[in-house]
PDB file of N, CA and C in Angstrom:
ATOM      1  N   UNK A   1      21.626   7.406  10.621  1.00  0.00           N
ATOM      2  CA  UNK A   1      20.868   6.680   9.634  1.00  0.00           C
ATOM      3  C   UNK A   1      21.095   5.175   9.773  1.00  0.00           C
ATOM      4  N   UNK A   2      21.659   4.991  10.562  1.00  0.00           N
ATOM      5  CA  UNK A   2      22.103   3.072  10.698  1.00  0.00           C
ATOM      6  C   UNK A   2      21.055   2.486  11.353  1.00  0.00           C
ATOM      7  N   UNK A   3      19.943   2.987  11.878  1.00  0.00           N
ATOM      8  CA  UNK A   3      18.489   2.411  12.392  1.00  0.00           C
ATOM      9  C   UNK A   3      17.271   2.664  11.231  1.00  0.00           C
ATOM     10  N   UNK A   4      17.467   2.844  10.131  1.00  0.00           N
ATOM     11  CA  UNK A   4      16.778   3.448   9.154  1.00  0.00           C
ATOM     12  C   UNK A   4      17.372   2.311   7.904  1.00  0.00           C
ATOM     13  N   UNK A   5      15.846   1.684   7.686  1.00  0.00           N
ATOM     14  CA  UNK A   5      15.660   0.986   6.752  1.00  0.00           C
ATOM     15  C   UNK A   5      15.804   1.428   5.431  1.00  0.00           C
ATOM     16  N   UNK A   6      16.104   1.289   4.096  1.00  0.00           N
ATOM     17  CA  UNK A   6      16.193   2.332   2.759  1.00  0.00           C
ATOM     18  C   UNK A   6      15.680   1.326   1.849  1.00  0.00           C
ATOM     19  N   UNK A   7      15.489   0.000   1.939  1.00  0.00           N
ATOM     20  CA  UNK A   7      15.011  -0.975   1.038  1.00  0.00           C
ATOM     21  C   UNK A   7      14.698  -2.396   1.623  1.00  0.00           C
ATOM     22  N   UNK A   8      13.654  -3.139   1.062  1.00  0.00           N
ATOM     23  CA  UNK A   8      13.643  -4.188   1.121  1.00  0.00           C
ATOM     24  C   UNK A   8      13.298  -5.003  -0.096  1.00  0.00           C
ATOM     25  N   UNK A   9      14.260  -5.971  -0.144  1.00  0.00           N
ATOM     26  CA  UNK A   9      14.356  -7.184  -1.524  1.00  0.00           C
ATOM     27  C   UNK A   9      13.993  -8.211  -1.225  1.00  0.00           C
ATOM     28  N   UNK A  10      12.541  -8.943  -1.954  1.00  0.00           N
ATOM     29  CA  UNK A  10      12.799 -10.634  -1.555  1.00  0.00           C
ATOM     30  C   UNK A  10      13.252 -10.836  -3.272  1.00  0.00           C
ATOM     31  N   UNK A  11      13.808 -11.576  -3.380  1.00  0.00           N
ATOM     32  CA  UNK A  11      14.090 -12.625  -4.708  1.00  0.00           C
ATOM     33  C   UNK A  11      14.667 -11.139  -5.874  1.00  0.00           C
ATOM     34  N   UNK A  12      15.224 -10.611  -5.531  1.00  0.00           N
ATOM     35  CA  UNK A  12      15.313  -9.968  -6.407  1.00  0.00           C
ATOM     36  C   UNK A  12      14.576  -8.371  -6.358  1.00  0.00           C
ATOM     37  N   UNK A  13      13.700  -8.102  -6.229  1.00  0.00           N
ATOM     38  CA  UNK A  13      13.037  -7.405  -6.412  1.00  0.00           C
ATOM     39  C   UNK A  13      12.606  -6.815  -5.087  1.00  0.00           C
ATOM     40  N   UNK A  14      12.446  -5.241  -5.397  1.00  0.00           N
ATOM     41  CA  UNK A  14      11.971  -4.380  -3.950  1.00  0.00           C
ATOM     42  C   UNK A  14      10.535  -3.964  -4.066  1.00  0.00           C
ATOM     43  N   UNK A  15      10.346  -4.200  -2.384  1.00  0.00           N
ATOM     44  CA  UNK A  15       8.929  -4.116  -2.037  1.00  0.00           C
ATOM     45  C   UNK A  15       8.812  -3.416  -0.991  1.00  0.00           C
ATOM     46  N   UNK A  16       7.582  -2.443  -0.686  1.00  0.00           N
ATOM     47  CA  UNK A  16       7.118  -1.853   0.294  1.00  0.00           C
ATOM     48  C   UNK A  16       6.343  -2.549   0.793  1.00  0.00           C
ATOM     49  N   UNK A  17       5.912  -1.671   1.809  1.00  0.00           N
ATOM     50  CA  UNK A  17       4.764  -2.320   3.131  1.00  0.00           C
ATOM     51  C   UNK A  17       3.399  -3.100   1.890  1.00  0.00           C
ATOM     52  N   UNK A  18       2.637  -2.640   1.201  1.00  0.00           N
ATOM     53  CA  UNK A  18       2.013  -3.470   0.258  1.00  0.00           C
ATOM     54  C   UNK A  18       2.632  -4.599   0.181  1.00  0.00           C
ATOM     55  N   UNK A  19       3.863  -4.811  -0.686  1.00  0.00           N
ATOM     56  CA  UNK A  19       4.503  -6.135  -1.090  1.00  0.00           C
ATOM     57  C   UNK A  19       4.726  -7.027   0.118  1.00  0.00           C
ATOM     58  N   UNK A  20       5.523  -6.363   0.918  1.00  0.00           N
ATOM     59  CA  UNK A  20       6.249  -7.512   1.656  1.00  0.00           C
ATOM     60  C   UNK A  20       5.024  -7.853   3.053  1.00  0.00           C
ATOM     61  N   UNK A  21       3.735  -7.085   2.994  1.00  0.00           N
ATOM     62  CA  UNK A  21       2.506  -8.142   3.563  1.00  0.00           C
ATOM     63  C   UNK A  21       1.958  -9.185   2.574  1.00  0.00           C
ATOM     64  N   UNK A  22       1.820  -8.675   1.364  1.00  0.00           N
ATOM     65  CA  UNK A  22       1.036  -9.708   0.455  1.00  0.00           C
ATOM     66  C   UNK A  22       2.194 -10.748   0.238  1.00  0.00           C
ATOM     67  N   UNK A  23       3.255 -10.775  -0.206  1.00  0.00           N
ATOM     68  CA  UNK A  23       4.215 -11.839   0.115  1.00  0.00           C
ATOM     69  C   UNK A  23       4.164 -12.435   1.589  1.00  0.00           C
ATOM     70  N   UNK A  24       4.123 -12.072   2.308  1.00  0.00           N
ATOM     71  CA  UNK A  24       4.274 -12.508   3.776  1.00  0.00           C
ATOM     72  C   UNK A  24       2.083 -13.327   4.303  1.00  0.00           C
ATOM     73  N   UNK A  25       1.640 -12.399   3.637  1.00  0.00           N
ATOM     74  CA  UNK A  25      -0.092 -13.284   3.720  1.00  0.00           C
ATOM     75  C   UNK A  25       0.546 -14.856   2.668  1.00  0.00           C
ATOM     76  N   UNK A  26       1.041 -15.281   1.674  1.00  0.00           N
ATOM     77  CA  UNK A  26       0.909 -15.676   0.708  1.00  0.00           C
ATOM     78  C   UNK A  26       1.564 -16.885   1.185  1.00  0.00           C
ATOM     79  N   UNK A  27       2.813 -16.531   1.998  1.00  0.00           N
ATOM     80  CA  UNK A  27       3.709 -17.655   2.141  1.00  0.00           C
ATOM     81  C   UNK A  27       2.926 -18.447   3.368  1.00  0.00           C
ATOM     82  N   UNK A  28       2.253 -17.764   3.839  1.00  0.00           N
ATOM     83  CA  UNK A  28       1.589 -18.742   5.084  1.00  0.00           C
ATOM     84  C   UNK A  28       0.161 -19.383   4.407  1.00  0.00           C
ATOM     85  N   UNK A  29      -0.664 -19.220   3.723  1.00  0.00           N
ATOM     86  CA  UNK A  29      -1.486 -19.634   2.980  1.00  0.00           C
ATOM     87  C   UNK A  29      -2.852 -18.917   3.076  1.00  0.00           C
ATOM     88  N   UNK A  30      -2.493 -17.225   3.307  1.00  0.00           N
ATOM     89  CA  UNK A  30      -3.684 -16.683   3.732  1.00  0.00           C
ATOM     90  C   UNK A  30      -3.762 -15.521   1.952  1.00  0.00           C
ATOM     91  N   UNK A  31      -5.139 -15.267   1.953  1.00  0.00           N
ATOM     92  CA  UNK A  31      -5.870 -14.954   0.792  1.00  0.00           C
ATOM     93  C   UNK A  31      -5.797 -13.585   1.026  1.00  0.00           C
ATOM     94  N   UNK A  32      -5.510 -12.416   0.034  1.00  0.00           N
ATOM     95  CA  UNK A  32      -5.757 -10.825   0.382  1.00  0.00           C
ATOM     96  C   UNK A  32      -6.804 -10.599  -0.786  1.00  0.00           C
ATOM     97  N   UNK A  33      -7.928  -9.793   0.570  1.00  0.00           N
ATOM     98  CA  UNK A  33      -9.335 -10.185  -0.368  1.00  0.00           C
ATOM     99  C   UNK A  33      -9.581  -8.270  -0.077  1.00  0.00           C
ATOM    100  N   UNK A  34      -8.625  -7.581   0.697  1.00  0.00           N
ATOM    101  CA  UNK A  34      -8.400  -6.099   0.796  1.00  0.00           C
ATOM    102  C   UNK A  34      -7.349  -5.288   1.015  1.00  0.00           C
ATOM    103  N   UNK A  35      -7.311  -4.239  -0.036  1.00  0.00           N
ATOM    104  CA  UNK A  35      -6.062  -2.889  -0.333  1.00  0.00           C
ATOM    105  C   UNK A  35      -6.594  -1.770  -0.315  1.00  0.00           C
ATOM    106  N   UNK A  36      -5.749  -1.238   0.364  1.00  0.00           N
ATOM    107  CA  UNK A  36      -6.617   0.182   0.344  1.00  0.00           C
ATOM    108  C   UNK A  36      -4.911   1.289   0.586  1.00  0.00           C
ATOM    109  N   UNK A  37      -5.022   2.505  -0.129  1.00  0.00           N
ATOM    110  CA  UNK A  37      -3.772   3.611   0.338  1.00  0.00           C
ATOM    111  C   UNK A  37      -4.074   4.295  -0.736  1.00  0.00           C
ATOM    112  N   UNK A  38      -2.817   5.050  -0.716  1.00  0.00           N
ATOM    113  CA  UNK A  38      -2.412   6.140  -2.592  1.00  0.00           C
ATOM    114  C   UNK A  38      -2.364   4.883  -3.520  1.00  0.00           C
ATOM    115  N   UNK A  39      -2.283   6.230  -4.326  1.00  0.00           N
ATOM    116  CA  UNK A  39      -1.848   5.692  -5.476  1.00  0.00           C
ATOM    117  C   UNK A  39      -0.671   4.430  -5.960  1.00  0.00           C
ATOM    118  N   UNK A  40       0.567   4.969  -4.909  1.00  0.00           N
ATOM    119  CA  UNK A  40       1.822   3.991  -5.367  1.00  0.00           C
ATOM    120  C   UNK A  40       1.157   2.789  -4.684  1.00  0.00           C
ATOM    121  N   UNK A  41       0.721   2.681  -3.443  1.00  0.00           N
ATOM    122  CA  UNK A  41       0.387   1.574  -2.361  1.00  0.00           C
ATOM    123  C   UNK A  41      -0.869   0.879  -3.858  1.00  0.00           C
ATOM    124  N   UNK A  42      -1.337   1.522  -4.706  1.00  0.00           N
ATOM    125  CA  UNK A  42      -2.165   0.697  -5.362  1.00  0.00           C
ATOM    126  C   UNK A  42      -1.772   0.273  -6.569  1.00  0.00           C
ATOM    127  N   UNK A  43      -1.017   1.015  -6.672  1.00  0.00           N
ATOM    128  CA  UNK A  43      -0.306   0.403  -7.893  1.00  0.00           C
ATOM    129  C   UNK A  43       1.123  -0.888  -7.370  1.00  0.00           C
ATOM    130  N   UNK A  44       1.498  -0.912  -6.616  1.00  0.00           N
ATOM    131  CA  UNK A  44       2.146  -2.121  -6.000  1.00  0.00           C
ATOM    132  C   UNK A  44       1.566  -3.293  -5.895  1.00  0.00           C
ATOM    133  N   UNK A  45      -0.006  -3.256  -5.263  1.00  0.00           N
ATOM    134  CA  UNK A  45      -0.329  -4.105  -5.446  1.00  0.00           C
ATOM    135  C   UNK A  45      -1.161  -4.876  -6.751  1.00  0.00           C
ATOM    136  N   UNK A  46      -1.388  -4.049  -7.516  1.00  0.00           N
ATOM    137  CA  UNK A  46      -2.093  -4.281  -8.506  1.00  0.00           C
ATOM    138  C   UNK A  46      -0.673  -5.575  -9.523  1.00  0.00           C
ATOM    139  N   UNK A  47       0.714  -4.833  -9.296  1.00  0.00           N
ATOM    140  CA  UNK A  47       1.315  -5.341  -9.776  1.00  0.00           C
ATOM    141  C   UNK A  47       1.799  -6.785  -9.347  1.00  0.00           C
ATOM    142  N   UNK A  48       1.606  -6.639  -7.790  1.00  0.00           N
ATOM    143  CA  UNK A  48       1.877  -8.071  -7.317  1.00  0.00           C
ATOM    144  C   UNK A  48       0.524  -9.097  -7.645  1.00  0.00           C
ATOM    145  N   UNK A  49      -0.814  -8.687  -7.430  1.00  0.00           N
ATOM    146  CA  UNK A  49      -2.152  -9.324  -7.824  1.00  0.00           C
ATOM    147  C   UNK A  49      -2.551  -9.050  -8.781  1.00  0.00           C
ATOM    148  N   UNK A  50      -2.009  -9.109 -10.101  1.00  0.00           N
ATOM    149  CA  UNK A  50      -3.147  -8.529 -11.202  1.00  0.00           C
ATOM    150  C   UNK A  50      -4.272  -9.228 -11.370  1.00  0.00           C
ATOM    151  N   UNK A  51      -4.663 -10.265 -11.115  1.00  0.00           N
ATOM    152  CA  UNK A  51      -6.175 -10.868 -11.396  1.00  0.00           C
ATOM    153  C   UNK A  51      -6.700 -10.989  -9.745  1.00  0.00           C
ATOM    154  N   UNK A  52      -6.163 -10.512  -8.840  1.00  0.00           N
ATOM    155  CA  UNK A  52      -6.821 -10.563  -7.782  1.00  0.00           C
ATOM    156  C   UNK A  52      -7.830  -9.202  -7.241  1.00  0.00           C
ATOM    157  N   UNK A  53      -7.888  -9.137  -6.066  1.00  0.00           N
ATOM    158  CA  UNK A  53      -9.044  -8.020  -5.708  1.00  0.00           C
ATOM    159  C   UNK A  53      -8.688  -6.770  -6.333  1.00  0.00           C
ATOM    160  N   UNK A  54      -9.242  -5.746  -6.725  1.00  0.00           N
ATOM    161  CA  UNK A  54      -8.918  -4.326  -7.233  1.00  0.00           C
ATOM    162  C   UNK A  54      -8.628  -3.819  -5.857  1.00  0.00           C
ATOM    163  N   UNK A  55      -7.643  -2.976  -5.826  1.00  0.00           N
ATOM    164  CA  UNK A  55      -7.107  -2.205  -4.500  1.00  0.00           C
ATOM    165  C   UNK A  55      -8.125  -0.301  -4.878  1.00  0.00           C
ATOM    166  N   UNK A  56      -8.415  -0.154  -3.754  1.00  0.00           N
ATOM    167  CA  UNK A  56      -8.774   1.166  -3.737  1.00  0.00           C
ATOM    168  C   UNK A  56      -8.076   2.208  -3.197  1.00  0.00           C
ATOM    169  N   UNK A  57      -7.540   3.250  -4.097  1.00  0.00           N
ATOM    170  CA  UNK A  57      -7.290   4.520  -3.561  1.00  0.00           C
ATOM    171  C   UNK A  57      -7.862   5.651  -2.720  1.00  0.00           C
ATOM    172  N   UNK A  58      -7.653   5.906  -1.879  1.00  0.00           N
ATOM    173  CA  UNK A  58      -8.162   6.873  -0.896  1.00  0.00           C
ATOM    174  C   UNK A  58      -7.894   8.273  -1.368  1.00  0.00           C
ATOM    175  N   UNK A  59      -8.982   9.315  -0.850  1.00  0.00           N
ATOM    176  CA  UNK A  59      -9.193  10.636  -1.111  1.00  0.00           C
ATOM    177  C   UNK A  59      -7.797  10.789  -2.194  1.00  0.00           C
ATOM    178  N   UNK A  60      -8.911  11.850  -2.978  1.00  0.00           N
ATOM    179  CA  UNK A  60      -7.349  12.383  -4.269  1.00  0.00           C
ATOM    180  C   UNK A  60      -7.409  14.118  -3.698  1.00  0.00           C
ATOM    181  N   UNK A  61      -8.226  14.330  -2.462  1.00  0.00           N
ATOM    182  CA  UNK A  61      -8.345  15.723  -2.530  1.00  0.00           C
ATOM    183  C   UNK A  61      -6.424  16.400  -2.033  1.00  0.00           C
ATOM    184  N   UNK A  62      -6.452  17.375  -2.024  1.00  0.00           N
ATOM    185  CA  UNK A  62      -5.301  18.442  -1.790  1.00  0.00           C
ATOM    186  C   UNK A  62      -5.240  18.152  -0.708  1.00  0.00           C
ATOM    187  N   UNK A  63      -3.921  17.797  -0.007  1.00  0.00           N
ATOM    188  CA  UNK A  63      -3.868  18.082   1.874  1.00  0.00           C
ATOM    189  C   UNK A  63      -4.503  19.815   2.268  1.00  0.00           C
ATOM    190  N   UNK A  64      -4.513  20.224   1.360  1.00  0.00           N
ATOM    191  CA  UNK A  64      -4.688  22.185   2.437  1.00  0.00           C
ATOM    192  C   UNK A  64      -6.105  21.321   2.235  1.00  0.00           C
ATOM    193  N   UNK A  65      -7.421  20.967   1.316  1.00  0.00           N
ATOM    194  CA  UNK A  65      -8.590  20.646   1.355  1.00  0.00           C
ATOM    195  C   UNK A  65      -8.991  20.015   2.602  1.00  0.00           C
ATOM    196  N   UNK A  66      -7.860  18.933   2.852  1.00  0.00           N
ATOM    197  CA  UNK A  66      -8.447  17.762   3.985  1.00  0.00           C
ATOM    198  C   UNK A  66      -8.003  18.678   5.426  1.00  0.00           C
ATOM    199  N   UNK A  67      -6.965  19.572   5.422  1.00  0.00           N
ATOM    200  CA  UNK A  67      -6.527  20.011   6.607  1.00  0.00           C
ATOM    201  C   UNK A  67      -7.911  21.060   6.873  1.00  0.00           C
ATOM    202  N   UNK A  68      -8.469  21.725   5.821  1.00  0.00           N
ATOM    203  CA  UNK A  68     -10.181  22.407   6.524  1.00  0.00           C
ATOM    204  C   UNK A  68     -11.355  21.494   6.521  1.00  0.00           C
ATOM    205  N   UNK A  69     -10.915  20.419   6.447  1.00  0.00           N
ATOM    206  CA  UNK A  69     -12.570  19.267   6.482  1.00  0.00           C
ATOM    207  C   UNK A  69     -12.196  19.146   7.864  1.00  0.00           C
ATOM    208  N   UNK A  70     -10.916  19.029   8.343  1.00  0.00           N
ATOM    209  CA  UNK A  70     -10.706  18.521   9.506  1.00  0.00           C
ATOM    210  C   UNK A  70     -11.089  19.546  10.778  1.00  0.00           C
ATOM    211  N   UNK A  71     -10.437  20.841  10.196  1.00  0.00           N
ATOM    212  CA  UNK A  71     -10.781  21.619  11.080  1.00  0.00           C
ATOM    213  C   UNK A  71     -12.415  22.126  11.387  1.00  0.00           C
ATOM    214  N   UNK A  72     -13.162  21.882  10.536  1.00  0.00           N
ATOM    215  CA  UNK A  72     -14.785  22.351  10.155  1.00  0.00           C
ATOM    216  C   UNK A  72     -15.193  20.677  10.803  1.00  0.00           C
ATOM    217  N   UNK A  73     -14.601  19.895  11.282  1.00  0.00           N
ATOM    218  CA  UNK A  73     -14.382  18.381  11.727  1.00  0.00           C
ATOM    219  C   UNK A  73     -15.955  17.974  10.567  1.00  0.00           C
ATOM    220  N   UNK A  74     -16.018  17.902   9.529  1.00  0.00           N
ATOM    221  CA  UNK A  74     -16.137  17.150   8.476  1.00  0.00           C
ATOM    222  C   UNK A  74     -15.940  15.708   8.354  1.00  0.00           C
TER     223      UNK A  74
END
């Protein structure tokens, strides 16, 4: 487990792949005008941008659902 990341903190506070791009777009002076994942990935960012773009969640279906769209290649 010593090559295995378990957290990342800027200032206090922990962030996932959401956070620590929109922190990392922000500090260079670039604008996030798109989000897209689950649920947590949208709710991260919602919390880091609340008056910025609405982030969209992807499919809410069941994995067994998406594993026969895939196979019927849907």
């Amino acid at each position: 487990m010593a090559d295995t990341i378990l957290d990342v903190r800027i200032s206090d506070s922990s962030h996932g792949v959401i956070g620590i791009n929109i922190l990392l777009a922000g500090s260079n002076g670039v604008s996030v005008v798109l989000a897209g994942g689950d649920n947590a990935a949208c709710e991260e960012f919602s919390a880091l941008l609340p008056q910025g773009p609405h982030p969209v969640a992807g499919s809410r279906r069941a994995p067994a659902a998406g594993r026969r769209r895939v196979r019927r290649r849907v």
